[in-house]
PDB file of N, CA and C in Angstrom:
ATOM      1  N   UNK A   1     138.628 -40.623 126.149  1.00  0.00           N
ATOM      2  CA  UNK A   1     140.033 -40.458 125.869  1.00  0.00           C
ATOM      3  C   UNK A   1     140.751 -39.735 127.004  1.00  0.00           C
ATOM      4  N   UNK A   2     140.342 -38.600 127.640  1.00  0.00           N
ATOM      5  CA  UNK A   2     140.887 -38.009 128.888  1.00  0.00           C
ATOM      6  C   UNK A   2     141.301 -38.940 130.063  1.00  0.00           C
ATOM      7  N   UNK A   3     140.481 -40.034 130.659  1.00  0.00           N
ATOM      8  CA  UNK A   3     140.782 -41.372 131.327  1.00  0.00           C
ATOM      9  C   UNK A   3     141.660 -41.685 130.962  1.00  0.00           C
ATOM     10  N   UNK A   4     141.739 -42.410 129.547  1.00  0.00           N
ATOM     11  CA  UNK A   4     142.732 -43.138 129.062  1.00  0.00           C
ATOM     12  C   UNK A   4     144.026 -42.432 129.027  1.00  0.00           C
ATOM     13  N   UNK A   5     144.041 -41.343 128.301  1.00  0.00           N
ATOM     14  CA  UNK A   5     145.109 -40.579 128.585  1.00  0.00           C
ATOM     15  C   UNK A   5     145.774 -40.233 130.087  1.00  0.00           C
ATOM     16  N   UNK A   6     144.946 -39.607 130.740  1.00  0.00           N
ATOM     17  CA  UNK A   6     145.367 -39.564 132.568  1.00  0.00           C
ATOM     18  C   UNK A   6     146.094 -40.887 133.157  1.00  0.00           C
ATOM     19  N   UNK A   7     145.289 -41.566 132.491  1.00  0.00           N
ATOM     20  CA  UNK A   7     146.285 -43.297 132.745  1.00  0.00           C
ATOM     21  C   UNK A   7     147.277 -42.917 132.279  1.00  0.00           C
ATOM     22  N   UNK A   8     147.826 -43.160 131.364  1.00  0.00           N
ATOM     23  CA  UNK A   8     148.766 -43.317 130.190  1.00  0.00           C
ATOM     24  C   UNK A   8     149.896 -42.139 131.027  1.00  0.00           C
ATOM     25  N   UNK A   9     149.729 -41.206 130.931  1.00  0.00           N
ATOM     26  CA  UNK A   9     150.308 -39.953 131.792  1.00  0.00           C
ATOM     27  C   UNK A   9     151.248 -40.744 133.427  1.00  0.00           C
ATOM     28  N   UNK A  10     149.992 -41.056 134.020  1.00  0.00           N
ATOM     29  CA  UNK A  10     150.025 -41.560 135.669  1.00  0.00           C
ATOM     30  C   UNK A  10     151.668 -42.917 135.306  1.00  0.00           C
ATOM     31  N   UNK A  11     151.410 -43.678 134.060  1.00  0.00           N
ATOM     32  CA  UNK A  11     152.211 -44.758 133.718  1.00  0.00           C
ATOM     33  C   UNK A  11     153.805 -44.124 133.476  1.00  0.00           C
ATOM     34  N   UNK A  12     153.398 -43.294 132.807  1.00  0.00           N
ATOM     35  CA  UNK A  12     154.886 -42.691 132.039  1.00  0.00           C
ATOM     36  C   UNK A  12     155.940 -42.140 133.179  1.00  0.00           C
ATOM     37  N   UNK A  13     155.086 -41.349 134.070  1.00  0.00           N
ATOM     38  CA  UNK A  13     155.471 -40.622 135.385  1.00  0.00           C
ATOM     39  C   UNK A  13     156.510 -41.617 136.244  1.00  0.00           C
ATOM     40  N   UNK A  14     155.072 -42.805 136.362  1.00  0.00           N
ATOM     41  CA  UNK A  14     156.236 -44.301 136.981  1.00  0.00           C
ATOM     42  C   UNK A  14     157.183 -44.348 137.012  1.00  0.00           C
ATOM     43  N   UNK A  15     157.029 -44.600 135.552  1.00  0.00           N
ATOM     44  CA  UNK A  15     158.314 -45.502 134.966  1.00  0.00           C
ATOM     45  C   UNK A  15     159.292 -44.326 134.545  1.00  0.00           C
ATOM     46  N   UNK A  16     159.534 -43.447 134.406  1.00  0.00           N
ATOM     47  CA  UNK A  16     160.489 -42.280 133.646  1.00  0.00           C
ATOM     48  C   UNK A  16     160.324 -42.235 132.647  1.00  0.00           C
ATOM     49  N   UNK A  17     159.152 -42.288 132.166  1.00  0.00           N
ATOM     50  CA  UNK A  17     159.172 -42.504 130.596  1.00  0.00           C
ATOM     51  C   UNK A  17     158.425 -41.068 130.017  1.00  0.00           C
ATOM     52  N   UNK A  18     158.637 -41.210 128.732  1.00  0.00           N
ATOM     53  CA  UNK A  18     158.235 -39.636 127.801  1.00  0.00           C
ATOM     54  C   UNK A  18     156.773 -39.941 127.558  1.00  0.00           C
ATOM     55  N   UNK A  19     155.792 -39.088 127.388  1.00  0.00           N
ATOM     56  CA  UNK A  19     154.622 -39.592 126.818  1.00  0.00           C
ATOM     57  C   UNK A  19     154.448 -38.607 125.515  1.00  0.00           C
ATOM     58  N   UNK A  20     153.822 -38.905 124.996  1.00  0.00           N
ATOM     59  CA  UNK A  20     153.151 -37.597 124.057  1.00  0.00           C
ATOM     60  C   UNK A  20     151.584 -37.464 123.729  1.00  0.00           C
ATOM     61  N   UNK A  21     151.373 -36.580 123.944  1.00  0.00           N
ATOM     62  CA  UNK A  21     149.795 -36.452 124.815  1.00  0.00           C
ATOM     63  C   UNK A  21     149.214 -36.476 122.828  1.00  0.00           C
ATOM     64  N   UNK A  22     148.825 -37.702 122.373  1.00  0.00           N
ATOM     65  CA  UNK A  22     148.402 -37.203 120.750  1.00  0.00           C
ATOM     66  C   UNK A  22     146.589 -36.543 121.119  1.00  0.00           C
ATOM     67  N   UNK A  23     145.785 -36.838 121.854  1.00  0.00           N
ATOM     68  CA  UNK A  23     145.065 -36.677 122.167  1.00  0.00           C
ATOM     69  C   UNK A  23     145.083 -34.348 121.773  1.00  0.00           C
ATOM     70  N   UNK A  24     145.569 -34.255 122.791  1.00  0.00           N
ATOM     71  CA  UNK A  24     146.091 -32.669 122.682  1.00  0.00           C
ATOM     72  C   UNK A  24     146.460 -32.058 121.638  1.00  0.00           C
ATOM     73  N   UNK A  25     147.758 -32.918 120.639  1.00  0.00           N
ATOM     74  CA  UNK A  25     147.490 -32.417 119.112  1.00  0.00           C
ATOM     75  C   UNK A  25     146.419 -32.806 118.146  1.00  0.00           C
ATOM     76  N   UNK A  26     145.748 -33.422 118.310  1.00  0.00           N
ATOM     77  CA  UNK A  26     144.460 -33.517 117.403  1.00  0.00           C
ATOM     78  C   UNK A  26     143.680 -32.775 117.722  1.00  0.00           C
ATOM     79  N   UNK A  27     143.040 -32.290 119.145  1.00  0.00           N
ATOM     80  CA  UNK A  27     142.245 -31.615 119.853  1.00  0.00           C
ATOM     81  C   UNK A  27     142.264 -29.831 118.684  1.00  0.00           C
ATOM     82  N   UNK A  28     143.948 -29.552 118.751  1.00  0.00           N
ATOM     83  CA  UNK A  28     144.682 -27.981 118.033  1.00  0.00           C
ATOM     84  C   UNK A  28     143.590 -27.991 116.906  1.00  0.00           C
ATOM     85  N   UNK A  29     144.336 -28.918 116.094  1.00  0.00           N
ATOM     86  CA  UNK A  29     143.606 -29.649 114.892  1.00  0.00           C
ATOM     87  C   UNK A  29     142.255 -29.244 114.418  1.00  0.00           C
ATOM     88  N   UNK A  30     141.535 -30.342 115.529  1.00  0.00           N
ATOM     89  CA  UNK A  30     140.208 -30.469 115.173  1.00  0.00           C
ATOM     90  C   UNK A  30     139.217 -28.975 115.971  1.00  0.00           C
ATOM     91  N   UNK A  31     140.160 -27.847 116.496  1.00  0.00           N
ATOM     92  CA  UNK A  31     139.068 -26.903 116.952  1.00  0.00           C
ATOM     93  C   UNK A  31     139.137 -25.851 115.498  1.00  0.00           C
ATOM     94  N   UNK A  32     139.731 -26.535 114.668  1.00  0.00           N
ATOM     95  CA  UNK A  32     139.072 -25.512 113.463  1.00  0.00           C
ATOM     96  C   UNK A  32     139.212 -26.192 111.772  1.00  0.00           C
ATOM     97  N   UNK A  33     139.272 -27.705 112.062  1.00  0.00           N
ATOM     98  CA  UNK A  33     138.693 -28.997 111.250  1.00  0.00           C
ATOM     99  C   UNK A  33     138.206 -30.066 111.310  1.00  0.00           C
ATOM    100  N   UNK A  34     137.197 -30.577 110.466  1.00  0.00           N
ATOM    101  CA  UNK A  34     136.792 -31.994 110.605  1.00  0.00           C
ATOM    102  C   UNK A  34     137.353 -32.913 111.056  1.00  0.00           C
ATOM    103  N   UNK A  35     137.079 -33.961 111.666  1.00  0.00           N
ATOM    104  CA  UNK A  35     137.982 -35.226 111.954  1.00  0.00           C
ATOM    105  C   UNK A  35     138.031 -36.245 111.065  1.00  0.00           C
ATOM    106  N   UNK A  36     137.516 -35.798 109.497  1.00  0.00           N
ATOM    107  CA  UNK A  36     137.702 -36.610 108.777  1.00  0.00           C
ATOM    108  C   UNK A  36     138.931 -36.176 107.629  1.00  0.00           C
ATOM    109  N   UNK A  37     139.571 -34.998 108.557  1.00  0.00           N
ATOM    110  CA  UNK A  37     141.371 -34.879 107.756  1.00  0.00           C
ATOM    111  C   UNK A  37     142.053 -35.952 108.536  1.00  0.00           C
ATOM    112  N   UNK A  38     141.518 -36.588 109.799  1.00  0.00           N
ATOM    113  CA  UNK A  38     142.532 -37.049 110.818  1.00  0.00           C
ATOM    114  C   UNK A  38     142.691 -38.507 110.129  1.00  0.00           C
ATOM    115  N   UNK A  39     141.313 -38.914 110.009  1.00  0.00           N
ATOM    116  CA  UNK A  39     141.470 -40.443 110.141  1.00  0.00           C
ATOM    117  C   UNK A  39     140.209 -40.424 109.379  1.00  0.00           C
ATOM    118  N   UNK A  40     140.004 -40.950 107.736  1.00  0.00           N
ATOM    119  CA  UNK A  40     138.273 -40.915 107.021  1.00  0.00           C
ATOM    120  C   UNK A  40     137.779 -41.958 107.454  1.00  0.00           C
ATOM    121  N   UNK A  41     138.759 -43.189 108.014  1.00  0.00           N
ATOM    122  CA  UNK A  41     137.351 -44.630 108.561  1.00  0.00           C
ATOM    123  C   UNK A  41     137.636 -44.338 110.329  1.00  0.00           C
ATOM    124  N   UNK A  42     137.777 -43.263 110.441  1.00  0.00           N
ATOM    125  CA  UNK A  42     138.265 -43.313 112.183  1.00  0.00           C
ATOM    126  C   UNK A  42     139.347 -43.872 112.970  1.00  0.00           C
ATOM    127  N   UNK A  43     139.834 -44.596 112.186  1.00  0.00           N
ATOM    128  CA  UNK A  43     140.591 -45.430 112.677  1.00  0.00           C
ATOM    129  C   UNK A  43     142.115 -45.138 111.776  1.00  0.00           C
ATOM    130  N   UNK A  44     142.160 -45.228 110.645  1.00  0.00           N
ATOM    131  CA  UNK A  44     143.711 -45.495 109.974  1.00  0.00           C
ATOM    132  C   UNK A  44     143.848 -43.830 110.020  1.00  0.00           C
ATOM    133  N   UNK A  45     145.206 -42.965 110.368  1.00  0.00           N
ATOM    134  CA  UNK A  45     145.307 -41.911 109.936  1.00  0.00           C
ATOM    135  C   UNK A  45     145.870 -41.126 108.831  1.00  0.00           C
ATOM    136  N   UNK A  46     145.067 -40.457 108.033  1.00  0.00           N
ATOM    137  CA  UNK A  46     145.574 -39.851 106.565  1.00  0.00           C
ATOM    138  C   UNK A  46     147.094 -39.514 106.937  1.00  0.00           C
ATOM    139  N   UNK A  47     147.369 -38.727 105.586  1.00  0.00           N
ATOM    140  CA  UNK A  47     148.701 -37.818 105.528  1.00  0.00           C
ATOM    141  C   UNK A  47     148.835 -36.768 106.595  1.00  0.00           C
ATOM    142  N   UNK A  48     147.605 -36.150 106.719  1.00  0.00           N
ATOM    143  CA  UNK A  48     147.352 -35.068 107.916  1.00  0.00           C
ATOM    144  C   UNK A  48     147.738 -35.674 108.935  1.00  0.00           C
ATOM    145  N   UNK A  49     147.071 -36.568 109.544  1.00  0.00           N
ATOM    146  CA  UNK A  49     146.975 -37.392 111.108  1.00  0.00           C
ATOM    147  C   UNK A  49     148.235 -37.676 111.092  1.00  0.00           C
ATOM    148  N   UNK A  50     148.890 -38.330 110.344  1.00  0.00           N
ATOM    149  CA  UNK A  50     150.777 -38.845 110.299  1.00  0.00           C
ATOM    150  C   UNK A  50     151.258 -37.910 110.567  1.00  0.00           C
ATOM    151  N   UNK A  51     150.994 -36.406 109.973  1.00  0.00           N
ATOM    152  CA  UNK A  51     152.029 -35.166 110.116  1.00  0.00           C
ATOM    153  C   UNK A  51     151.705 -35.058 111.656  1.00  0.00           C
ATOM    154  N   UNK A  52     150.548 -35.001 112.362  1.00  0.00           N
ATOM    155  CA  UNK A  52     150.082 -34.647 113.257  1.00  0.00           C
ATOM    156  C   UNK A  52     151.280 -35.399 114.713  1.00  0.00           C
ATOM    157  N   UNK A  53     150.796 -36.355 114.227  1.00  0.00           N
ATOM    158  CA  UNK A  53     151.764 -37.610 115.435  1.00  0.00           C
ATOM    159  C   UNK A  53     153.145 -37.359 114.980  1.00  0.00           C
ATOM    160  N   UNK A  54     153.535 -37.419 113.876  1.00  0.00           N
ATOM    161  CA  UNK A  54     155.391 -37.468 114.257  1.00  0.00           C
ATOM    162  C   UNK A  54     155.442 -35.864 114.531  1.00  0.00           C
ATOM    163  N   UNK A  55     154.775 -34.799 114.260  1.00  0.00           N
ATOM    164  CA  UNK A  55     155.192 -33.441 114.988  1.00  0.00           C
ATOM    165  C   UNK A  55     154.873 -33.581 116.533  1.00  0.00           C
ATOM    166  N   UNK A  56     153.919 -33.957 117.000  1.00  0.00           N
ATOM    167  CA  UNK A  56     153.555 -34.486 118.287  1.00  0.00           C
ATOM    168  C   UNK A  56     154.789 -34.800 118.853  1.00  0.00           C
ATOM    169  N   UNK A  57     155.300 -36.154 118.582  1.00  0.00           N
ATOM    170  CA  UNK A  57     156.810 -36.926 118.754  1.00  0.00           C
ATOM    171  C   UNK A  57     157.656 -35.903 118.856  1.00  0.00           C
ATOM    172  N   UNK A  58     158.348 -35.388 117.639  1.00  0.00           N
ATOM    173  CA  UNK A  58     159.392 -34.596 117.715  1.00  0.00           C
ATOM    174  C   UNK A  58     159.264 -33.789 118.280  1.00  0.00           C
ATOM    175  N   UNK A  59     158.249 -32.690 119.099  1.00  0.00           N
ATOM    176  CA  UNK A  59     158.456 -31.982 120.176  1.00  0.00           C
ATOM    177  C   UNK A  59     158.724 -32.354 121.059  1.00  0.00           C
ATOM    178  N   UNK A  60     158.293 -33.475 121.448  1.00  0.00           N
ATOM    179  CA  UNK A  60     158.193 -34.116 123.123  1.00  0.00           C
ATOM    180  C   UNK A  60     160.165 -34.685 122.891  1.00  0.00           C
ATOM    181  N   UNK A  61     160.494 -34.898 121.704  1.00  0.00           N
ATOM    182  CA  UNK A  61     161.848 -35.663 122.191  1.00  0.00           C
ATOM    183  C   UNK A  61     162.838 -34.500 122.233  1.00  0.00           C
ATOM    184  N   UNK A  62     162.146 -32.859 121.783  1.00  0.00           N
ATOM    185  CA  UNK A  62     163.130 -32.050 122.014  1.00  0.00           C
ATOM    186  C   UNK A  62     163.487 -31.812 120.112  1.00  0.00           C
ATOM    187  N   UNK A  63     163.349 -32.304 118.891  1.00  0.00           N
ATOM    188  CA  UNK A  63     163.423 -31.661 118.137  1.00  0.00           C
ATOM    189  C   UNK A  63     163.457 -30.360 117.832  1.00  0.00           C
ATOM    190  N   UNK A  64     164.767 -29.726 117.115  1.00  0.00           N
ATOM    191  CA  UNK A  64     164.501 -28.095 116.748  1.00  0.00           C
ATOM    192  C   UNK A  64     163.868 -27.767 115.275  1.00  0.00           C
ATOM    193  N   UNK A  65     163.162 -27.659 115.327  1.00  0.00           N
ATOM    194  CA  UNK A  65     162.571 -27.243 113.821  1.00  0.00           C
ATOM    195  C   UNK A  65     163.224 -25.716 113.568  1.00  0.00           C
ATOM    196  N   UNK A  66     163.714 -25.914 111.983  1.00  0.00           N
ATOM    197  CA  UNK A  66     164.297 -25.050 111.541  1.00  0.00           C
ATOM    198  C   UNK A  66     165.811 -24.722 112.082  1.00  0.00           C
ATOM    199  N   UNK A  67     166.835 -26.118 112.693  1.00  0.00           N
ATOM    200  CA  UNK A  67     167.767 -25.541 113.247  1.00  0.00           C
ATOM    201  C   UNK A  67     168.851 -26.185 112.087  1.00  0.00           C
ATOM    202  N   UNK A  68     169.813 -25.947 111.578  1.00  0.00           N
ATOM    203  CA  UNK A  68     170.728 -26.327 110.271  1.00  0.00           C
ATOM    204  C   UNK A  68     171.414 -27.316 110.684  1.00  0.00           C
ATOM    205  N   UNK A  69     171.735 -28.718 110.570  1.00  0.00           N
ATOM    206  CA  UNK A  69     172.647 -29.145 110.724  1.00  0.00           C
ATOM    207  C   UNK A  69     173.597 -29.828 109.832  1.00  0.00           C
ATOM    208  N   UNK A  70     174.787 -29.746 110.539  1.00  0.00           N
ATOM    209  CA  UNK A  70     176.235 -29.694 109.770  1.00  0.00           C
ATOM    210  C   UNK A  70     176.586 -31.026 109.593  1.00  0.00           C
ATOM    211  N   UNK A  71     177.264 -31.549 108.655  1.00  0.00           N
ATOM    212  CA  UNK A  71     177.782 -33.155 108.697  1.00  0.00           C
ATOM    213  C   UNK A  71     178.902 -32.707 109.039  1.00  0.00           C
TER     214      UNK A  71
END
């Protein structure tokens, strides 16, 4: 995954594009849980793994957590 990711990184740089390293938030994750909160067949990700990636996302696009907004 570090390869793949370093790719993925090297691509984004290119092009101007955002990446979000999910690799790095699972890593948080998994240094003090199983990887079977992430994903139980490895592959599809639970409720956990979903929270994991769109918090992932919303940092990288600049989301404020906890900031009020007004209509």
């Amino acid at each position: 995954m570090d390869t793949y990711g370093a790719a993925v990184k090297r691509l984004a740089v290119k092009h101007g594009c955002l990446v979000v390293d999910t690799q790095a938030a699972f890593d948080q994750f998994l240094a003090y849980y199983h990887s079977s909160y992430l994903a139980w067949d490895r592959i599809h990700p639970t409720p956990v793994g979903t929270m994991i990636l769109a918090r992932a996302f919303l940092e990288v696009v600049g989301f404020e957590w906890g900031a009020s907004h007004k209509d």
